[in-house]
N, C-alpha and C. Protein backbone atom coordinates (compact mmCIF):
# COMPACT_ATOMS: atom_id res chain seq x y z
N UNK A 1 121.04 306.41 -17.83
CA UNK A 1 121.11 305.68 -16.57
C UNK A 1 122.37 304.80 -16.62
N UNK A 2 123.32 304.75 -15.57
CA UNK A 2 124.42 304.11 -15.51
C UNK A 2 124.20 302.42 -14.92
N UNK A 3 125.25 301.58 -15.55
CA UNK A 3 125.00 300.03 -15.07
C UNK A 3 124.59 300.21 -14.04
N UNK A 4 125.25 301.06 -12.57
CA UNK A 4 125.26 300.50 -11.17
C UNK A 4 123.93 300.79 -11.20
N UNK A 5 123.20 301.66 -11.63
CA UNK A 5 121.88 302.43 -11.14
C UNK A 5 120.83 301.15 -11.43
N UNK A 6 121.30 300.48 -12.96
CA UNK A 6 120.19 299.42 -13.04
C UNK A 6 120.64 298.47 -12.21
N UNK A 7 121.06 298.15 -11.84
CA UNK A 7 121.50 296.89 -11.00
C UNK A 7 121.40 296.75 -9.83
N UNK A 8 121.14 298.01 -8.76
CA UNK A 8 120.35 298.30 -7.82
C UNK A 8 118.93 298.37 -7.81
N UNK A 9 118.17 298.75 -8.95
CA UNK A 9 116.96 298.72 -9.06
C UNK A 9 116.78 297.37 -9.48
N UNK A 10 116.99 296.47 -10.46
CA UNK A 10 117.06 294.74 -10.35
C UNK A 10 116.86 294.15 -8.89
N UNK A 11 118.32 294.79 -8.27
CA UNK A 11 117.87 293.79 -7.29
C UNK A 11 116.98 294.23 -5.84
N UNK A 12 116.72 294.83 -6.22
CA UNK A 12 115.26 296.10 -5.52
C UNK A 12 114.15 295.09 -6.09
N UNK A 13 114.40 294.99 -7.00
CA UNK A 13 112.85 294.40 -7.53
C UNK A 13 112.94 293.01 -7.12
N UNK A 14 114.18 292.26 -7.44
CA UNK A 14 114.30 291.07 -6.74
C UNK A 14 114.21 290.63 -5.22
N UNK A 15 114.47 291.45 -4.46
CA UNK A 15 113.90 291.50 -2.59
C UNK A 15 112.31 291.75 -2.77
N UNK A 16 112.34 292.44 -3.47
CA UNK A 16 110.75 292.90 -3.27
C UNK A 16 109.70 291.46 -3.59
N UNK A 17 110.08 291.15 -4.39
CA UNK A 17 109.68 289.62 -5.07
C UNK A 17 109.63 289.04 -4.02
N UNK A 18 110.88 288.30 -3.65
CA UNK A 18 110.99 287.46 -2.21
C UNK A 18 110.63 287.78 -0.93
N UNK A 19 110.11 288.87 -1.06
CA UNK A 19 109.70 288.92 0.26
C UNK A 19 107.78 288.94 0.36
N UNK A 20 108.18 288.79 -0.75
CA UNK A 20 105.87 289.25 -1.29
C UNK A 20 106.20 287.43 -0.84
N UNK A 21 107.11 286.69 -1.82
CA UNK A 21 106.68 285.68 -1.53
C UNK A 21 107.02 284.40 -0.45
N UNK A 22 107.88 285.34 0.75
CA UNK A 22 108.19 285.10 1.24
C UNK A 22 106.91 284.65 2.83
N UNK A 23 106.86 286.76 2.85
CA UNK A 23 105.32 286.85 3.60
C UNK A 23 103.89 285.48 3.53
N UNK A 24 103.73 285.34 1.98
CA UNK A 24 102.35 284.62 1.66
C UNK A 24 102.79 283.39 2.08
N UNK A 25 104.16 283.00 2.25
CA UNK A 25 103.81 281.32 2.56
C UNK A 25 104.52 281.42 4.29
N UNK A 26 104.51 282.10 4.88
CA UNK A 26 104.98 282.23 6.00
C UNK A 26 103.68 282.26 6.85
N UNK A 27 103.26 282.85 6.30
CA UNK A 27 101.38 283.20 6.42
C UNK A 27 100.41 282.63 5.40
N UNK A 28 100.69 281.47 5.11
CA UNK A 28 99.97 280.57 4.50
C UNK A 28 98.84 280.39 4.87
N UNK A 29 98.00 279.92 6.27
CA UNK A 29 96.62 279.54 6.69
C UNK A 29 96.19 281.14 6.07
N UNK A 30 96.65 282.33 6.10
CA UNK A 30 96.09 283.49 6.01
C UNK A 30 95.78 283.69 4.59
N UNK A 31 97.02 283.60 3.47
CA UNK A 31 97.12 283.91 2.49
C UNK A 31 96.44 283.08 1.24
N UNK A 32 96.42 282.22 1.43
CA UNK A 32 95.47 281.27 0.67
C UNK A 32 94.49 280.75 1.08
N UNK A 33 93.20 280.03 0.12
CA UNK A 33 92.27 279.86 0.43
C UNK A 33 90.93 280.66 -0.02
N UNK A 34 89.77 280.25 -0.11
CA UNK A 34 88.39 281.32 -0.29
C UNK A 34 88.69 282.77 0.16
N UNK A 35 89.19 282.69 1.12
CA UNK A 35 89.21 283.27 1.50
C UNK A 35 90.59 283.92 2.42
N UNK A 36 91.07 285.43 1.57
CA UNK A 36 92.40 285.75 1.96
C UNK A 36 92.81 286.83 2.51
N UNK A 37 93.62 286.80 3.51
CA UNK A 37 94.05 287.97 3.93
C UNK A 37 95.91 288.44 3.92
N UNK A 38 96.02 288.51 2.65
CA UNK A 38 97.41 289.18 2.04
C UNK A 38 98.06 290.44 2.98
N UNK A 39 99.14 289.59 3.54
CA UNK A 39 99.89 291.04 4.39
C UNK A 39 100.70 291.11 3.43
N UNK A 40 101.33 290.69 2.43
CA UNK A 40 102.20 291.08 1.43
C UNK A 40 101.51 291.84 0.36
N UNK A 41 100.40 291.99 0.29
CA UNK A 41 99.13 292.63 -0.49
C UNK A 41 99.38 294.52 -0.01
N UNK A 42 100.12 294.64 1.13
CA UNK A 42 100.99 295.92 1.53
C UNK A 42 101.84 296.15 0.86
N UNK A 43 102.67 295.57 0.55
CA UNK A 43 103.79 295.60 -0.79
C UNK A 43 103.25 296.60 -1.76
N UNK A 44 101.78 297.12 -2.36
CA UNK A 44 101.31 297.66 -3.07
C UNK A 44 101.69 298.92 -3.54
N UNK A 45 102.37 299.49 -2.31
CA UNK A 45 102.17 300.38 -2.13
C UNK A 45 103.96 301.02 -2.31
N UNK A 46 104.58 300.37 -2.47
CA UNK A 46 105.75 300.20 -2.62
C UNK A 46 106.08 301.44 -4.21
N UNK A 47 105.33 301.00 -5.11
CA UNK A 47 105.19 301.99 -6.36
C UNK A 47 105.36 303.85 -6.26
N UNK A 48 105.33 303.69 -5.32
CA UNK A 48 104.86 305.38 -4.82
C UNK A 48 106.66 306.05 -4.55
N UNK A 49 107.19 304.97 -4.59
CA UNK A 49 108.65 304.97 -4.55
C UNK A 49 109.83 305.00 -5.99
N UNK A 50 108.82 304.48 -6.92
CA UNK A 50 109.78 303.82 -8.05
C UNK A 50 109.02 303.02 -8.69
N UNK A 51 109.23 302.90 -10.41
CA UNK A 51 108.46 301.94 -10.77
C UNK A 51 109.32 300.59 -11.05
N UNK A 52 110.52 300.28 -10.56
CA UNK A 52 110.95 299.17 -10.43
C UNK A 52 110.05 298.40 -9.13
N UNK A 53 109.41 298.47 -8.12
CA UNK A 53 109.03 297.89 -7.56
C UNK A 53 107.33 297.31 -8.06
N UNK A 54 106.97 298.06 -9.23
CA UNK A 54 105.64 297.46 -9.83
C UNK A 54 106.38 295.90 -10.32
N UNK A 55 107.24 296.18 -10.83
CA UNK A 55 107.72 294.28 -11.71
C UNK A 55 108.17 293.75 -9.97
N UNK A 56 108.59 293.94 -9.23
CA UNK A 56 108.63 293.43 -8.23
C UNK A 56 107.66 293.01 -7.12
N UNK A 57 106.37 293.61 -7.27
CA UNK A 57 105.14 293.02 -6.56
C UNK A 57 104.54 292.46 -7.35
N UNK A 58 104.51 292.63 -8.24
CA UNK A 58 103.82 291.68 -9.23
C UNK A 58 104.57 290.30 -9.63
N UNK A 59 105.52 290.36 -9.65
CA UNK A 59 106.60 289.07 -10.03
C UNK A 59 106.23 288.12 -8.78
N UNK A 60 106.30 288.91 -7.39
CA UNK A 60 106.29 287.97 -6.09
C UNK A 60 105.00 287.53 -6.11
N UNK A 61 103.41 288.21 -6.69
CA UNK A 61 102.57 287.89 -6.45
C UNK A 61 102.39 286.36 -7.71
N UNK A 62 102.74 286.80 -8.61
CA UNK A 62 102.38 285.34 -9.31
C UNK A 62 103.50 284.50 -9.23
N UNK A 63 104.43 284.61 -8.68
CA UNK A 63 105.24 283.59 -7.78
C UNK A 63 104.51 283.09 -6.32
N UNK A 64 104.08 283.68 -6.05
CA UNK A 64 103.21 282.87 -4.41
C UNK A 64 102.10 282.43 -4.92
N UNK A 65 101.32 283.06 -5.66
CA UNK A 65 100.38 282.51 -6.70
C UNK A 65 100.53 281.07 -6.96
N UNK A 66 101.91 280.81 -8.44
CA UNK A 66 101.74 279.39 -8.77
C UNK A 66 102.33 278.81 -7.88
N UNK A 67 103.00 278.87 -6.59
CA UNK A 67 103.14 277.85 -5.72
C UNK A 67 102.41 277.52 -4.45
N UNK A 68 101.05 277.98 -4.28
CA UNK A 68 100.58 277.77 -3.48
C UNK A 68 99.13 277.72 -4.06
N UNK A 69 98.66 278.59 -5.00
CA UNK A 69 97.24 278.90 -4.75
C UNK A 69 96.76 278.34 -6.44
N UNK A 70 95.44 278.48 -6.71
CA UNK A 70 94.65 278.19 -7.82
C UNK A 70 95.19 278.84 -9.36
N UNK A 71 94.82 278.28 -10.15
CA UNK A 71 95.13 279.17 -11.50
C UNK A 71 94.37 279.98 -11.95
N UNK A 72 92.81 279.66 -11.15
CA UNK A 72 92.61 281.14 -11.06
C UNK A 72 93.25 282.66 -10.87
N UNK A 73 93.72 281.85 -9.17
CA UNK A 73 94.70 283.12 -8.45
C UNK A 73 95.72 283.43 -9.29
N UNK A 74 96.39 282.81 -9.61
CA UNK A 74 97.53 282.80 -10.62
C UNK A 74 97.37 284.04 -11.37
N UNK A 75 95.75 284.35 -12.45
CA UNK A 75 95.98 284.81 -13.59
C UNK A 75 94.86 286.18 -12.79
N UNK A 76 93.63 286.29 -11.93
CA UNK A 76 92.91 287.41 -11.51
C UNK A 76 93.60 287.93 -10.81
N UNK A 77 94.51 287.35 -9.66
CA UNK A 77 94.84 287.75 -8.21
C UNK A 77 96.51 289.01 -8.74
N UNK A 78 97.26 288.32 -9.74
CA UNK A 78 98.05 288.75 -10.29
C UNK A 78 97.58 290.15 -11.33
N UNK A 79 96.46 289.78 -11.64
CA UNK A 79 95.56 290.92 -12.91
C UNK A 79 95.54 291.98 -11.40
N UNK A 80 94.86 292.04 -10.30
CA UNK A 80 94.35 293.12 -9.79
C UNK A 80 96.07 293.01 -9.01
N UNK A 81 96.52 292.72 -8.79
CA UNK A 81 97.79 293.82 -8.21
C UNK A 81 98.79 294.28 -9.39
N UNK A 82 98.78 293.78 -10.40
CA UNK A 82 99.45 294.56 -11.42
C UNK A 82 98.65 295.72 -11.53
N UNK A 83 97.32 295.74 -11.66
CA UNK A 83 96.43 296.89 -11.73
C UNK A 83 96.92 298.22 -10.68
N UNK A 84 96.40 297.44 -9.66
CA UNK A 84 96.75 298.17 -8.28
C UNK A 84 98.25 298.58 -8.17
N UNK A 85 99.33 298.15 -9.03
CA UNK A 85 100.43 299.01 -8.46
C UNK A 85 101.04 299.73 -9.33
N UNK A 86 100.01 299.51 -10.77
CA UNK A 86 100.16 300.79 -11.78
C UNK A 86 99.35 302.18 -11.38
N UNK A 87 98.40 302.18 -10.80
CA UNK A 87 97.65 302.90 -10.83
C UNK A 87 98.21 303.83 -9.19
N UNK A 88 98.41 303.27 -8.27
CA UNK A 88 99.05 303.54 -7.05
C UNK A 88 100.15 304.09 -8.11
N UNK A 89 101.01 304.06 -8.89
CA UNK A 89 102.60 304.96 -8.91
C UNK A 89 101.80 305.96 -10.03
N UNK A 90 100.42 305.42 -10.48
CA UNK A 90 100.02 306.71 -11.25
C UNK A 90 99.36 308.03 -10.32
N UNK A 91 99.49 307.79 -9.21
CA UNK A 91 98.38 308.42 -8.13
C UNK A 91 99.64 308.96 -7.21
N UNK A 92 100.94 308.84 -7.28
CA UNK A 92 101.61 309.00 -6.47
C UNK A 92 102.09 310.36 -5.85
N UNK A 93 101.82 311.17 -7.05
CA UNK A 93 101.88 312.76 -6.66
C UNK A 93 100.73 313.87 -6.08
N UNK A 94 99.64 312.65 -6.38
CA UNK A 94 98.38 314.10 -5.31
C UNK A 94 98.96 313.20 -3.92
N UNK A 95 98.87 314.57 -3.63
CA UNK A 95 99.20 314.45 -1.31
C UNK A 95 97.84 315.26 -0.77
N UNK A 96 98.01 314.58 0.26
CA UNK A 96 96.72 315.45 1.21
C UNK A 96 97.66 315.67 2.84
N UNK A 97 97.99 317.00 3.11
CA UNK A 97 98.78 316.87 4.17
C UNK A 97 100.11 316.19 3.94
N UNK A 98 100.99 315.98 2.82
CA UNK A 98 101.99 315.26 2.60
C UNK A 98 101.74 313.87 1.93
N UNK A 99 100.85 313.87 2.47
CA UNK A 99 100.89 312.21 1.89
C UNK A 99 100.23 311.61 0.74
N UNK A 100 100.56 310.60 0.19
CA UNK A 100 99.94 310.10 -0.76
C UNK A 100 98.69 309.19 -0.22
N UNK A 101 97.63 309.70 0.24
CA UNK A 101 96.57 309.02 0.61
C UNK A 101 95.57 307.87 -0.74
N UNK A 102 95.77 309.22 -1.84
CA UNK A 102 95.12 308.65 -2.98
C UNK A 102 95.47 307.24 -3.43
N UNK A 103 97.09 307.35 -3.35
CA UNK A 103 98.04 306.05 -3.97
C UNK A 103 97.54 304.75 -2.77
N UNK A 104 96.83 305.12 -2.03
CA UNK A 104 96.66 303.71 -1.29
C UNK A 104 95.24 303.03 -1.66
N UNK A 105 94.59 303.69 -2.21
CA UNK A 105 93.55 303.49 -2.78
C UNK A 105 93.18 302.04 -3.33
N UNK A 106 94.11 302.22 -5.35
CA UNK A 106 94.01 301.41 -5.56
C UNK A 106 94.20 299.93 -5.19
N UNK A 107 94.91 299.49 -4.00
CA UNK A 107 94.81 298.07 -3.84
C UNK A 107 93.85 297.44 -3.15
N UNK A 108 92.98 298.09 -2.68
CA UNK A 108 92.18 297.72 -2.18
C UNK A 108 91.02 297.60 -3.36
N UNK A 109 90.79 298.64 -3.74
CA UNK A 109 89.70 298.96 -5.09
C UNK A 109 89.86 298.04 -5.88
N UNK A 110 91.04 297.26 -6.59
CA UNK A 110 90.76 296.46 -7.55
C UNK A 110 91.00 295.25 -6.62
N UNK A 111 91.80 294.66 -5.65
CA UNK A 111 91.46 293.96 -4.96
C UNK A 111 90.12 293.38 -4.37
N UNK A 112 88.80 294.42 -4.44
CA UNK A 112 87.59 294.04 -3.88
C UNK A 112 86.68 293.99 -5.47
N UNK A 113 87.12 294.62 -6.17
CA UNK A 113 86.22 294.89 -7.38
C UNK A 113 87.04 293.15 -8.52
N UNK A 114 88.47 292.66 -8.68
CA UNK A 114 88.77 291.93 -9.37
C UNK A 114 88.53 290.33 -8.58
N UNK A 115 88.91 290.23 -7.29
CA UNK A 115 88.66 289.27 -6.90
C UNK A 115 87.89 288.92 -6.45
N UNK A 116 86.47 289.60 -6.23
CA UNK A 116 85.12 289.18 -5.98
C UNK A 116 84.51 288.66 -6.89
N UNK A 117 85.33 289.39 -8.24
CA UNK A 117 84.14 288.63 -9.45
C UNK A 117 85.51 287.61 -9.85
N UNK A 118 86.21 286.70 -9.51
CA UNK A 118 86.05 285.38 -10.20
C UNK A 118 85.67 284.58 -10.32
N UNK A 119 85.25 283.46 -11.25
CA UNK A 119 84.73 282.64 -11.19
C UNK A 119 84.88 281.70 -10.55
N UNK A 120 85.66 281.61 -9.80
CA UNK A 120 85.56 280.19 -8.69
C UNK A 120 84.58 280.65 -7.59
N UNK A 121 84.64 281.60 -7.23
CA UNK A 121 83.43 282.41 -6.20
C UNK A 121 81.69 282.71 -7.03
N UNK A 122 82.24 283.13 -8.20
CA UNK A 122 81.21 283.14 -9.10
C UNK A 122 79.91 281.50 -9.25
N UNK A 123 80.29 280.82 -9.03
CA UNK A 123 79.37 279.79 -9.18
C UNK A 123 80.49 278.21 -9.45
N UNK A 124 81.29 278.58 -10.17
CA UNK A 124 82.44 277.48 -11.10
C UNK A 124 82.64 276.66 -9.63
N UNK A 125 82.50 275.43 -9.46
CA UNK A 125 82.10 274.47 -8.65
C UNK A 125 83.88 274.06 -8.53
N UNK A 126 84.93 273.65 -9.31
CA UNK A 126 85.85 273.06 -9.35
C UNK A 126 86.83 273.71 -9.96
N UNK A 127 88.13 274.27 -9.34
CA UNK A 127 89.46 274.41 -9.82
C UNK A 127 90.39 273.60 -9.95
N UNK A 128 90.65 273.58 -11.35
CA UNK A 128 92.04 272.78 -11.63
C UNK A 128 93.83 273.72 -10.66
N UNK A 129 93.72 272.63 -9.68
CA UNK A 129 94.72 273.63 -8.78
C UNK A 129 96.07 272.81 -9.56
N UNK A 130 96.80 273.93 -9.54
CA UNK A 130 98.15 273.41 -10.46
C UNK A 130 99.15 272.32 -9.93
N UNK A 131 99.02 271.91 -8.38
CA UNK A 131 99.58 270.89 -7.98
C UNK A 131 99.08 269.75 -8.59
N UNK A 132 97.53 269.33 -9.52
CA UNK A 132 97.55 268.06 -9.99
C UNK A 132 96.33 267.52 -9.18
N UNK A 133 95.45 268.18 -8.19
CA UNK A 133 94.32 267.57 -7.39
C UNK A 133 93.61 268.44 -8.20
N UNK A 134 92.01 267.99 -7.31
CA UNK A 134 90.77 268.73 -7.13
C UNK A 134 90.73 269.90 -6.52
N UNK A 135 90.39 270.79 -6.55
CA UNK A 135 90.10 272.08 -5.44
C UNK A 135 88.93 272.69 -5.12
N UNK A 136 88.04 272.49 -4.24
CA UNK A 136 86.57 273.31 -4.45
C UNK A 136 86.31 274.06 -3.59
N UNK A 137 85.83 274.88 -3.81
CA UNK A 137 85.30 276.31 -2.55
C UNK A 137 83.85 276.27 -2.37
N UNK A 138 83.20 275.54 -2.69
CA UNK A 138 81.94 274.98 -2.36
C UNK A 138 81.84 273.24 -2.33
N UNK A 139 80.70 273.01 -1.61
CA UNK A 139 80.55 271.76 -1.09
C UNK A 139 79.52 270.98 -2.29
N UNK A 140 80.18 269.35 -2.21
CA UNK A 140 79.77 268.57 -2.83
C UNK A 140 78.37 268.67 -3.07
N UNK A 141 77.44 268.22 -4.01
CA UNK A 141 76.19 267.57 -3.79
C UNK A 141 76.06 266.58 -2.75
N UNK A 142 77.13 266.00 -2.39
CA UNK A 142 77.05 264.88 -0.91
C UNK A 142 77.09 265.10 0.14
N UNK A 143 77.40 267.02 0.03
CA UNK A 143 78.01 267.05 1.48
C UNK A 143 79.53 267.50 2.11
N UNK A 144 79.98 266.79 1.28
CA UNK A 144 81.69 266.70 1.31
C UNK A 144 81.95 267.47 0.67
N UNK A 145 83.67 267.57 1.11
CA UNK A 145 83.99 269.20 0.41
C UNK A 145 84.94 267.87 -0.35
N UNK A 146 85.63 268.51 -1.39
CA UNK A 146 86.38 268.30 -2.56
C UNK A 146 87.63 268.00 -1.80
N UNK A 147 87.87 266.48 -2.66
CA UNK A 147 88.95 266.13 -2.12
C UNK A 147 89.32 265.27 -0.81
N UNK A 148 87.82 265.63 -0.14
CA UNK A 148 88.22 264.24 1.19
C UNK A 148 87.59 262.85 0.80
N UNK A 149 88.30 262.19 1.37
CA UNK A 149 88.48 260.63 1.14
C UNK A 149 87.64 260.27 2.82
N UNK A 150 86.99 259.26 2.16
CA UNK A 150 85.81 258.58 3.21
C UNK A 150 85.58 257.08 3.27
């Protein structure tokens, strides 16, 4: 493989990054929270192309990760799309009608199977969120959710 060739795929992986983490905080009310709905979580699918773009959705995801969301998210949310975009460029050659139907699979699959079971949903009452507060996805014994002042 010649310099130019890596150095296009670098910075392939580097757009790809910025724009995963570009999307999640642009779409912040969406992307974080109990509850999430990742349009950069499309990025997944990107693998089916090249495996320079697996270090590139994955890089952007635990980059939007530690600047916005839990250390949970940080270390599960990052576990199931590294999952999901190995397994998508491992899936990339069965077609049905042309297409890679199979390769779209995984992000959803470990997406519903890794981030349902963490433990902050699991029962774990309190996340240490990496900005330095409280964070809770369930409500006080008082009532109050975590973190408001009364």
């Amino acid at each position: 493989m010649n310099q130019n060739s890596s150095v296009r795929k670098l910075a392939r992986c580097g757009v790809v990054a910025a724009i995963y983490v570009v999307l999640c905080l642009a779409l912040q009310p969406l992307s974080y929270g109990a509850v999430q709905v990742r349009v950069a979580e499309a990025l997944c699918l990107l693998p089916v192309f090249g495996t320079e773009y697996i270090l590139g959705v994955v890089l952007g995801c635990f980059l939007a990760n530690l600047l916005g969301s839990t250390i949970v998210d940080v270390i599960f949310g990052t576990l199931a799309t590294l999952l999901a975009c190995l397994v998508t460029y491992r899936l990339r050659n069965i077609r049905f009608k042309g297409l890679a139907l199979a390769a779209s699979l995984p992000p959803v699959l470990f997406n519903a199977v890794i981030i349902f079971q963490r433990p902050d949903l699991a029962g774990l009452h309190h996340q240490r969120h990496l900005g330095g507060h409280w964070r809770s996805h369930q409500l006080h014994r008082s009532g109050r959710a975590a973190g408001e002042d009364h």
